[in-house]
PDB file of N, CA and C in Angstrom:
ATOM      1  N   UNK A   1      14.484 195.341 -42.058  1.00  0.00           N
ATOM      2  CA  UNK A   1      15.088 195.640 -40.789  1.00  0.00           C
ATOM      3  C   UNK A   1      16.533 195.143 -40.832  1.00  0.00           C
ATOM      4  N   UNK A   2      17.798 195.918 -40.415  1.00  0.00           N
ATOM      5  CA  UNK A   2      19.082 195.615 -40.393  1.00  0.00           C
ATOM      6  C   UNK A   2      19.229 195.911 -38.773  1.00  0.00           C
ATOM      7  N   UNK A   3      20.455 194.897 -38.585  1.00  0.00           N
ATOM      8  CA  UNK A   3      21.136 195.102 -37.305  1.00  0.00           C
ATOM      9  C   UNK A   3      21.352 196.315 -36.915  1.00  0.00           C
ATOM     10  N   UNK A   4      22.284 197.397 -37.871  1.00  0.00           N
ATOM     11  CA  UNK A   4      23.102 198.693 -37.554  1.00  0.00           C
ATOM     12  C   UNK A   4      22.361 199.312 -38.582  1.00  0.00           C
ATOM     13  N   UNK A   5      22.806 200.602 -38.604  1.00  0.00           N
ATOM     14  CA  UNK A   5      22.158 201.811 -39.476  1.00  0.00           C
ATOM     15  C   UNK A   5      23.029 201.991 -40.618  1.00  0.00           C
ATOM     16  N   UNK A   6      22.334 202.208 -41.649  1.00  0.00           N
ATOM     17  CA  UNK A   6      22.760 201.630 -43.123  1.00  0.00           C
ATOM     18  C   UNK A   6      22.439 203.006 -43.805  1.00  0.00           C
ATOM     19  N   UNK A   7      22.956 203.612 -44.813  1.00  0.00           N
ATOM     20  CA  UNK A   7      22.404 204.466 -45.299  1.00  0.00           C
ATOM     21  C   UNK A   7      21.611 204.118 -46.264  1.00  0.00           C
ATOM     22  N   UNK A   8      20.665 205.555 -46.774  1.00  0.00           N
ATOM     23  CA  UNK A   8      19.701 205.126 -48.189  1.00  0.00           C
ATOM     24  C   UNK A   8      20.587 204.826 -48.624  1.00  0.00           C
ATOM     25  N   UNK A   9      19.575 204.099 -49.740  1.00  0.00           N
ATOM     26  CA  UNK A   9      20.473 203.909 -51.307  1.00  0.00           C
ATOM     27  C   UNK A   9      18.915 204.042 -52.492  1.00  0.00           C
ATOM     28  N   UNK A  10      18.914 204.693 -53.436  1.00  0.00           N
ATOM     29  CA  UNK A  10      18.275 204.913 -54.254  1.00  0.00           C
ATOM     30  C   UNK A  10      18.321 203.086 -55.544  1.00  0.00           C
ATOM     31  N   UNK A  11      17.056 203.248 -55.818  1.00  0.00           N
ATOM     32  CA  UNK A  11      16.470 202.214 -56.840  1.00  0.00           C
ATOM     33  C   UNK A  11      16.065 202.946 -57.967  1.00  0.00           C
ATOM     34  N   UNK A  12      16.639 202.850 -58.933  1.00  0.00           N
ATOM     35  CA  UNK A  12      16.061 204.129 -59.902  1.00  0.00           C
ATOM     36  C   UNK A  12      15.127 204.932 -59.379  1.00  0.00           C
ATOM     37  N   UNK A  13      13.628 205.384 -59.762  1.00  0.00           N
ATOM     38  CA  UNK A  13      13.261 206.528 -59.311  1.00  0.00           C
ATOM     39  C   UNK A  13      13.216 206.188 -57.245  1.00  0.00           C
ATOM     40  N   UNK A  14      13.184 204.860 -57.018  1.00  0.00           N
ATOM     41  CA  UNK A  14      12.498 204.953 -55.615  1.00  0.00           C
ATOM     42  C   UNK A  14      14.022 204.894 -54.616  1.00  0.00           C
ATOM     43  N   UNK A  15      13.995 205.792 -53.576  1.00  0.00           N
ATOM     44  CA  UNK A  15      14.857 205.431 -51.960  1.00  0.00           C
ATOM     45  C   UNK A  15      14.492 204.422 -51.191  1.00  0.00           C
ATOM     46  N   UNK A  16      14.991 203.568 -50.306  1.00  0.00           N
ATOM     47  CA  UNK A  16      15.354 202.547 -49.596  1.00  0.00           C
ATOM     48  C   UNK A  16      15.991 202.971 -48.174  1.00  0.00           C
ATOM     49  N   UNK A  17      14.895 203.524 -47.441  1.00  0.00           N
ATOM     50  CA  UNK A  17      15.363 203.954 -46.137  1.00  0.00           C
ATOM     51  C   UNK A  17      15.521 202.526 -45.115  1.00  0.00           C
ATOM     52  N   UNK A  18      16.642 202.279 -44.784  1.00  0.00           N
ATOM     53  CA  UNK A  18      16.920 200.803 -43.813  1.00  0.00           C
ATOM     54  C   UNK A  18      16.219 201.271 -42.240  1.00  0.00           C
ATOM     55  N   UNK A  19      15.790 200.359 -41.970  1.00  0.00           N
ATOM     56  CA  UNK A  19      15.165 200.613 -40.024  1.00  0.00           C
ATOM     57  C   UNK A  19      16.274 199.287 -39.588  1.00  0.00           C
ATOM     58  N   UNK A  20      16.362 200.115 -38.061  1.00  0.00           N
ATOM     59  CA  UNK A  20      17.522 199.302 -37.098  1.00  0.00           C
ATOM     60  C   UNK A  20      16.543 199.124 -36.186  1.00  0.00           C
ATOM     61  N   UNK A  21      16.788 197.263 -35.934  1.00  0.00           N
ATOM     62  CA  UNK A  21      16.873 196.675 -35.249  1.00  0.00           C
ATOM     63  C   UNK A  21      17.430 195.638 -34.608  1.00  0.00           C
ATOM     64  N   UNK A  22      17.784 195.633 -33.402  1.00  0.00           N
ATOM     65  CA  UNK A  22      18.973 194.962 -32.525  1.00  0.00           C
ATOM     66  C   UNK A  22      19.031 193.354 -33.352  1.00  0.00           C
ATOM     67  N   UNK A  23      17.741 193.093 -32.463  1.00  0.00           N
ATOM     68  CA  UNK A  23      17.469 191.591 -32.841  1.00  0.00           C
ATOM     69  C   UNK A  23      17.392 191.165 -34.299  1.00  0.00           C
ATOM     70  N   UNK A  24      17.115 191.590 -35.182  1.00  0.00           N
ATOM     71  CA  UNK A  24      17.377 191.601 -36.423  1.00  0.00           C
ATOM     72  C   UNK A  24      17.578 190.271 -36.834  1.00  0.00           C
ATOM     73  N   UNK A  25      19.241 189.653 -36.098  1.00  0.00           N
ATOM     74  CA  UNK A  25      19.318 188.373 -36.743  1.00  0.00           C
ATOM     75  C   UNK A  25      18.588 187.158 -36.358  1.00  0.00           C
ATOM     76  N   UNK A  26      17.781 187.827 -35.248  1.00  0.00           N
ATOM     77  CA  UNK A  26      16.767 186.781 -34.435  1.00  0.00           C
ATOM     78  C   UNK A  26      15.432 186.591 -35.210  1.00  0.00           C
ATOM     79  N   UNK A  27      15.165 187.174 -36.408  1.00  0.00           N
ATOM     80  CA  UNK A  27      13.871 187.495 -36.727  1.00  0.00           C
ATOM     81  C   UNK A  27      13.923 185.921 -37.584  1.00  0.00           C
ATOM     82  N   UNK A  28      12.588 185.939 -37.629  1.00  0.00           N
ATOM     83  CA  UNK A  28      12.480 184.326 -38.774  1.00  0.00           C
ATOM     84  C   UNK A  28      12.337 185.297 -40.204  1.00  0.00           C
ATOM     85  N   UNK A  29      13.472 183.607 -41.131  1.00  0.00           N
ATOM     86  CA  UNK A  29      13.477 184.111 -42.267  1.00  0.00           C
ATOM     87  C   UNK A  29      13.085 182.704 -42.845  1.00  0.00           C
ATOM     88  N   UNK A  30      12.892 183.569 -44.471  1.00  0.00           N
ATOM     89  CA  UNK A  30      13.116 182.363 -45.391  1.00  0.00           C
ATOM     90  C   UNK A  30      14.328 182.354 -46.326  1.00  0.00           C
ATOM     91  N   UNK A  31      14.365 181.437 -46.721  1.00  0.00           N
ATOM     92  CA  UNK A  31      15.452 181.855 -47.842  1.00  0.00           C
ATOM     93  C   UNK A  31      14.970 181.290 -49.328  1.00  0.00           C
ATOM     94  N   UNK A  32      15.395 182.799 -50.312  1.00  0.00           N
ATOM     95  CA  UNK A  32      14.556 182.148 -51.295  1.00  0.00           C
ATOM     96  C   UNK A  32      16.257 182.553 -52.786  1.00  0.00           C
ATOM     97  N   UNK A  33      16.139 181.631 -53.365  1.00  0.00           N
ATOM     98  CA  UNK A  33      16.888 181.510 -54.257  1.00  0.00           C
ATOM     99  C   UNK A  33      16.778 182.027 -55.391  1.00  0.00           C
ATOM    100  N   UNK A  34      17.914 182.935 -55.700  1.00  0.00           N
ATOM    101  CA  UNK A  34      17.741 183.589 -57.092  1.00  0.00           C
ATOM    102  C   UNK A  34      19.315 183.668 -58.419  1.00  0.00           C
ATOM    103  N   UNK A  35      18.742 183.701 -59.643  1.00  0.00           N
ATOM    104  CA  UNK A  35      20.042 183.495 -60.339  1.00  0.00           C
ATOM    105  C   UNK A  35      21.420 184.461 -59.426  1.00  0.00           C
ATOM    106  N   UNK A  36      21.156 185.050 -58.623  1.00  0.00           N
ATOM    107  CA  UNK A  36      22.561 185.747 -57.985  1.00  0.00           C
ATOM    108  C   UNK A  36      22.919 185.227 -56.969  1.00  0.00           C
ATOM    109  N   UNK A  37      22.168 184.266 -56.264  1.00  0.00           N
ATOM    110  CA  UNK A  37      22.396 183.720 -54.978  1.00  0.00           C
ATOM    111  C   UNK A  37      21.477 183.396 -54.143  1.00  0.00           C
ATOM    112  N   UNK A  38      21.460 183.152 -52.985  1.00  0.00           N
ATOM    113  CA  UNK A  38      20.430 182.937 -51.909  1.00  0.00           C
ATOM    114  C   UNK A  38      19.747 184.392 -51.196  1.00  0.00           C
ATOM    115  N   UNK A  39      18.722 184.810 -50.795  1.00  0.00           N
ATOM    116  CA  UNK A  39      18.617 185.511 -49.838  1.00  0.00           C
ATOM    117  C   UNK A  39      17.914 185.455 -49.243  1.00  0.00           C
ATOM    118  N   UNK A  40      18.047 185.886 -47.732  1.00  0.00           N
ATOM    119  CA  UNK A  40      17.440 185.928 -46.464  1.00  0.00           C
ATOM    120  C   UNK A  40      15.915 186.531 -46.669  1.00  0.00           C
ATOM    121  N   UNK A  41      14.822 186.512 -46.255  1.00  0.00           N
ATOM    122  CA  UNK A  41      13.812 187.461 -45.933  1.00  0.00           C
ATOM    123  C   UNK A  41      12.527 187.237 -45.022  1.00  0.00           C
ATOM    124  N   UNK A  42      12.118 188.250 -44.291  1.00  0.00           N
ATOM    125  CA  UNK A  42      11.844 187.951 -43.174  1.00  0.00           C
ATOM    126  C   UNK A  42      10.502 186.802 -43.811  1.00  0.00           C
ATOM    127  N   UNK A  43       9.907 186.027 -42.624  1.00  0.00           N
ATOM    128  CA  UNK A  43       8.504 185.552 -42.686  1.00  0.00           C
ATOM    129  C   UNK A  43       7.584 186.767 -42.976  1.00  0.00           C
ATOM    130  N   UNK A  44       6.481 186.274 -43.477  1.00  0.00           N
ATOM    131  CA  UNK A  44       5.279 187.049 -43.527  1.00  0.00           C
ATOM    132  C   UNK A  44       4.706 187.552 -41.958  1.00  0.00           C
ATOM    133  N   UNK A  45       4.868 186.409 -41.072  1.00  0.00           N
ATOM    134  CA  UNK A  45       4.249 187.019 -40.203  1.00  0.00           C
ATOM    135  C   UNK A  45       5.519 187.249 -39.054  1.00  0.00           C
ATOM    136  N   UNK A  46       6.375 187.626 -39.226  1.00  0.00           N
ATOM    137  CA  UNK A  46       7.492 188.507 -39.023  1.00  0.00           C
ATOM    138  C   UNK A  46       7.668 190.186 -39.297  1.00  0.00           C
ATOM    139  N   UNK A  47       7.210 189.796 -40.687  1.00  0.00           N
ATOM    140  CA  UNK A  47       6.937 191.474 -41.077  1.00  0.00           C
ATOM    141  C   UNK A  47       5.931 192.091 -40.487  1.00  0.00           C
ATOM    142  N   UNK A  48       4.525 191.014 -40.273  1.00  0.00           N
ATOM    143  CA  UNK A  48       3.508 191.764 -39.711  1.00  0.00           C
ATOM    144  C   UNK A  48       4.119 192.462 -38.473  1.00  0.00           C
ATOM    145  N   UNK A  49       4.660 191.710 -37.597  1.00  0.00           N
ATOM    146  CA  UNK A  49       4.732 192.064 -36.345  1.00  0.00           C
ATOM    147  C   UNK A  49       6.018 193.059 -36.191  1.00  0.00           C
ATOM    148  N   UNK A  50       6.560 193.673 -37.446  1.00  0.00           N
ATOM    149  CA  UNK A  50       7.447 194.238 -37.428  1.00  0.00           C
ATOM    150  C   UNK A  50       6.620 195.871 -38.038  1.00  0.00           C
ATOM    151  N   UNK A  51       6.033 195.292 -38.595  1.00  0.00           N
ATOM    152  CA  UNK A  51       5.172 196.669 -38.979  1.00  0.00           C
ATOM    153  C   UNK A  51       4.687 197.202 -38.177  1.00  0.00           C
ATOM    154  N   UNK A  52       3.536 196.507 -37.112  1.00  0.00           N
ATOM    155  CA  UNK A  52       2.680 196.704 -35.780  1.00  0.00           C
ATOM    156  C   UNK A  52       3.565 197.163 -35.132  1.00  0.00           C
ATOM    157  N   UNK A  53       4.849 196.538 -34.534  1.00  0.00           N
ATOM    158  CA  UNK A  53       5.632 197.554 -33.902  1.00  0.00           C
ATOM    159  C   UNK A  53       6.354 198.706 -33.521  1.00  0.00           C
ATOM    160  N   UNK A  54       6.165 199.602 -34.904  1.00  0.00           N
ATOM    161  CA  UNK A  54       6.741 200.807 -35.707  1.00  0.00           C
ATOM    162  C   UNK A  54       5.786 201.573 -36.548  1.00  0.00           C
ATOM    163  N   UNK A  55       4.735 201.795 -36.308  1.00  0.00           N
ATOM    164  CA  UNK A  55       3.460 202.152 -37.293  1.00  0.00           C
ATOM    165  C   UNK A  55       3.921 203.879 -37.747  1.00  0.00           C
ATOM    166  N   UNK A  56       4.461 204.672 -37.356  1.00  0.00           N
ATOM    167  CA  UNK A  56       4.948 205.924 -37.415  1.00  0.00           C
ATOM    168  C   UNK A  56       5.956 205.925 -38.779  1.00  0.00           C
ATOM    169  N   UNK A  57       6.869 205.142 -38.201  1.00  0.00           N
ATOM    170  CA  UNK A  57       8.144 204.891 -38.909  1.00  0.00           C
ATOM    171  C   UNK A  57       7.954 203.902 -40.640  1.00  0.00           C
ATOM    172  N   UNK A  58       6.587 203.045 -40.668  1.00  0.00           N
ATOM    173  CA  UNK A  58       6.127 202.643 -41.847  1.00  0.00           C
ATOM    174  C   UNK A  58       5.085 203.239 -42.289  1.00  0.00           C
ATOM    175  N   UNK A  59       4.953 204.360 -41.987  1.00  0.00           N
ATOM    176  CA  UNK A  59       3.656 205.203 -42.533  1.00  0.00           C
ATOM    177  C   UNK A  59       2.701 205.425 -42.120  1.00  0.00           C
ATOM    178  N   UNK A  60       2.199 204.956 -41.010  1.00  0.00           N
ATOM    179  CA  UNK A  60       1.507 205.618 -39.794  1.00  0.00           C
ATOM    180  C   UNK A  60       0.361 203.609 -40.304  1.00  0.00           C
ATOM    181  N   UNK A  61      -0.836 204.134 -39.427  1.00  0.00           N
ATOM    182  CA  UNK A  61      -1.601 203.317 -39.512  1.00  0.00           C
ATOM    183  C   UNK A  61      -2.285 202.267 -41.074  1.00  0.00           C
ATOM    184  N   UNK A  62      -2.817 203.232 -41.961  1.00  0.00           N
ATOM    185  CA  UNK A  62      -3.369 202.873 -43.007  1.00  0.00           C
ATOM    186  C   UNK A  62      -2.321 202.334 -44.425  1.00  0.00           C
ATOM    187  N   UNK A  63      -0.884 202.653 -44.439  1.00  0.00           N
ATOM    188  CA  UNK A  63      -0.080 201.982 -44.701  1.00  0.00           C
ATOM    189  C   UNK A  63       0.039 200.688 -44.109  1.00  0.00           C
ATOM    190  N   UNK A  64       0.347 200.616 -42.966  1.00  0.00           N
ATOM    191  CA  UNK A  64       0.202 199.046 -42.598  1.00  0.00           C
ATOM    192  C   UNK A  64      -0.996 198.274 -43.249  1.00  0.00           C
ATOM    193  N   UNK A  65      -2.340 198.762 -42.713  1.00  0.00           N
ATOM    194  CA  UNK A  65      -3.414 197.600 -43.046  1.00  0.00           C
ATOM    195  C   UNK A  65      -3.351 197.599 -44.673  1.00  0.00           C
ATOM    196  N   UNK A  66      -2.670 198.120 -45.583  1.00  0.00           N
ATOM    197  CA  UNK A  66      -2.445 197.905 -47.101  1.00  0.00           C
ATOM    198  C   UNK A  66      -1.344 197.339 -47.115  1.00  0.00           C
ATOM    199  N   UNK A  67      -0.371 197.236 -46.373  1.00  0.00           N
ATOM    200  CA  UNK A  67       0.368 196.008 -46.686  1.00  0.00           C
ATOM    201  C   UNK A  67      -0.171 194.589 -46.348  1.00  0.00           C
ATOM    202  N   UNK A  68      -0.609 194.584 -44.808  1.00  0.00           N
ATOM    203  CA  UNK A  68      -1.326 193.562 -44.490  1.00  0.00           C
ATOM    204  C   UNK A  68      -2.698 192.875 -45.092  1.00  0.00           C
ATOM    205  N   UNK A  69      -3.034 193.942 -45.867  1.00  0.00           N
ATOM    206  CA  UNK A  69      -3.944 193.186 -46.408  1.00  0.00           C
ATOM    207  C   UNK A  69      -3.434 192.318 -47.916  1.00  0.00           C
ATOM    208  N   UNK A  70      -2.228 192.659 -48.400  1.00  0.00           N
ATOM    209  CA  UNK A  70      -1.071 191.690 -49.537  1.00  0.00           C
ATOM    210  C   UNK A  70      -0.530 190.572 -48.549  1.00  0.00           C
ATOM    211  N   UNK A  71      -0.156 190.790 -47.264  1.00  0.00           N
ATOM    212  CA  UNK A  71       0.450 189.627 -46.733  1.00  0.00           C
ATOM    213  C   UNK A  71      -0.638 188.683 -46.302  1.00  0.00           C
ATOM    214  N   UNK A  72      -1.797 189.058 -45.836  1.00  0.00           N
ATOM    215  CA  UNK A  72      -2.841 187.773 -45.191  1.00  0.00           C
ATOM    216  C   UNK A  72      -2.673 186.927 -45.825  1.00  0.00           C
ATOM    217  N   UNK A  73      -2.907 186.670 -47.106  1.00  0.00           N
ATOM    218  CA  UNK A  73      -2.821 185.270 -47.694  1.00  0.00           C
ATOM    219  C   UNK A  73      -1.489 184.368 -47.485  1.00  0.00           C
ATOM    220  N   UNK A  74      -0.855 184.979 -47.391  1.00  0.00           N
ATOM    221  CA  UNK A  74       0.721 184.236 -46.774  1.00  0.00           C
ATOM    222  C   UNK A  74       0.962 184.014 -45.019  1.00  0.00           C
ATOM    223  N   UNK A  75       0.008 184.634 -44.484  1.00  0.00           N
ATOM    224  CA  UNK A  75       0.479 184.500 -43.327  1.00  0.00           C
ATOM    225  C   UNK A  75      -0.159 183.218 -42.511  1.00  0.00           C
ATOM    226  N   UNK A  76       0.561 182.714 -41.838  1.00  0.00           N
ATOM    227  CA  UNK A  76       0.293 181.044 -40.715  1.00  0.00           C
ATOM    228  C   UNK A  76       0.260 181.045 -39.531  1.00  0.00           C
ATOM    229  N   UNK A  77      -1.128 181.257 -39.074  1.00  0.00           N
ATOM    230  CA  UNK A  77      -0.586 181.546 -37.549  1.00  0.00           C
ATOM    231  C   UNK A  77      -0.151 179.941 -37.002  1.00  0.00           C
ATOM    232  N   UNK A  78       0.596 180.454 -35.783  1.00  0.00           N
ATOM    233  CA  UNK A  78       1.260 179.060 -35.347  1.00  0.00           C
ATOM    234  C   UNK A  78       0.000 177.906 -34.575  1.00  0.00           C
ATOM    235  N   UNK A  79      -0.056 177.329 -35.388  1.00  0.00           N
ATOM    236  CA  UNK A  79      -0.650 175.782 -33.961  1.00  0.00           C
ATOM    237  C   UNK A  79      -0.866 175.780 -32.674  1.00  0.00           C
ATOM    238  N   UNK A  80      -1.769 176.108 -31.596  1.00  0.00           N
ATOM    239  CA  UNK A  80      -1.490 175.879 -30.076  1.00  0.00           C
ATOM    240  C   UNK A  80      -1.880 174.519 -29.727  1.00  0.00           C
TER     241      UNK A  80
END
């Protein structure tokens, strides 16, 4: 998810369609370190709730529960 609208950009064979959203810089991240630098990326259970919110736009329903079923093991729900 980006702030503004970004165009594709191709990965050898695969495209990289960006989704806009406002809040964007509000989302929780982590930051994970790599020989090029630092980068941002959302929480696990950030993405969930970013997926749930857009189910059309990430591939309708059964795309989601196949991602979600790679993220469960990472995901924390919060403490009440």
């Amino acid at each position: 998810m980006v702030p503004r609208q970004l165009r594709p950009i191709k990965v050898g064979r695969e495209r990289i369609r960006f989704v806009t959203k406002l809040a964007a810089g509000r989302t929780a991240v982590d930051v994970r370190n790599l020989e090029s630098g630092a980068v941002r990326v959302s929480t696990p259970e950030a993405t969930a709730v970013d997926l749930g919110a857009l189910p059309r736009r990430f591939g309708g329903f059964n795309m989601i529960a196949a991602a979600l079923t790679e993220l469960a093991p990472r995901l924390r729900p919060r403490s009440c």
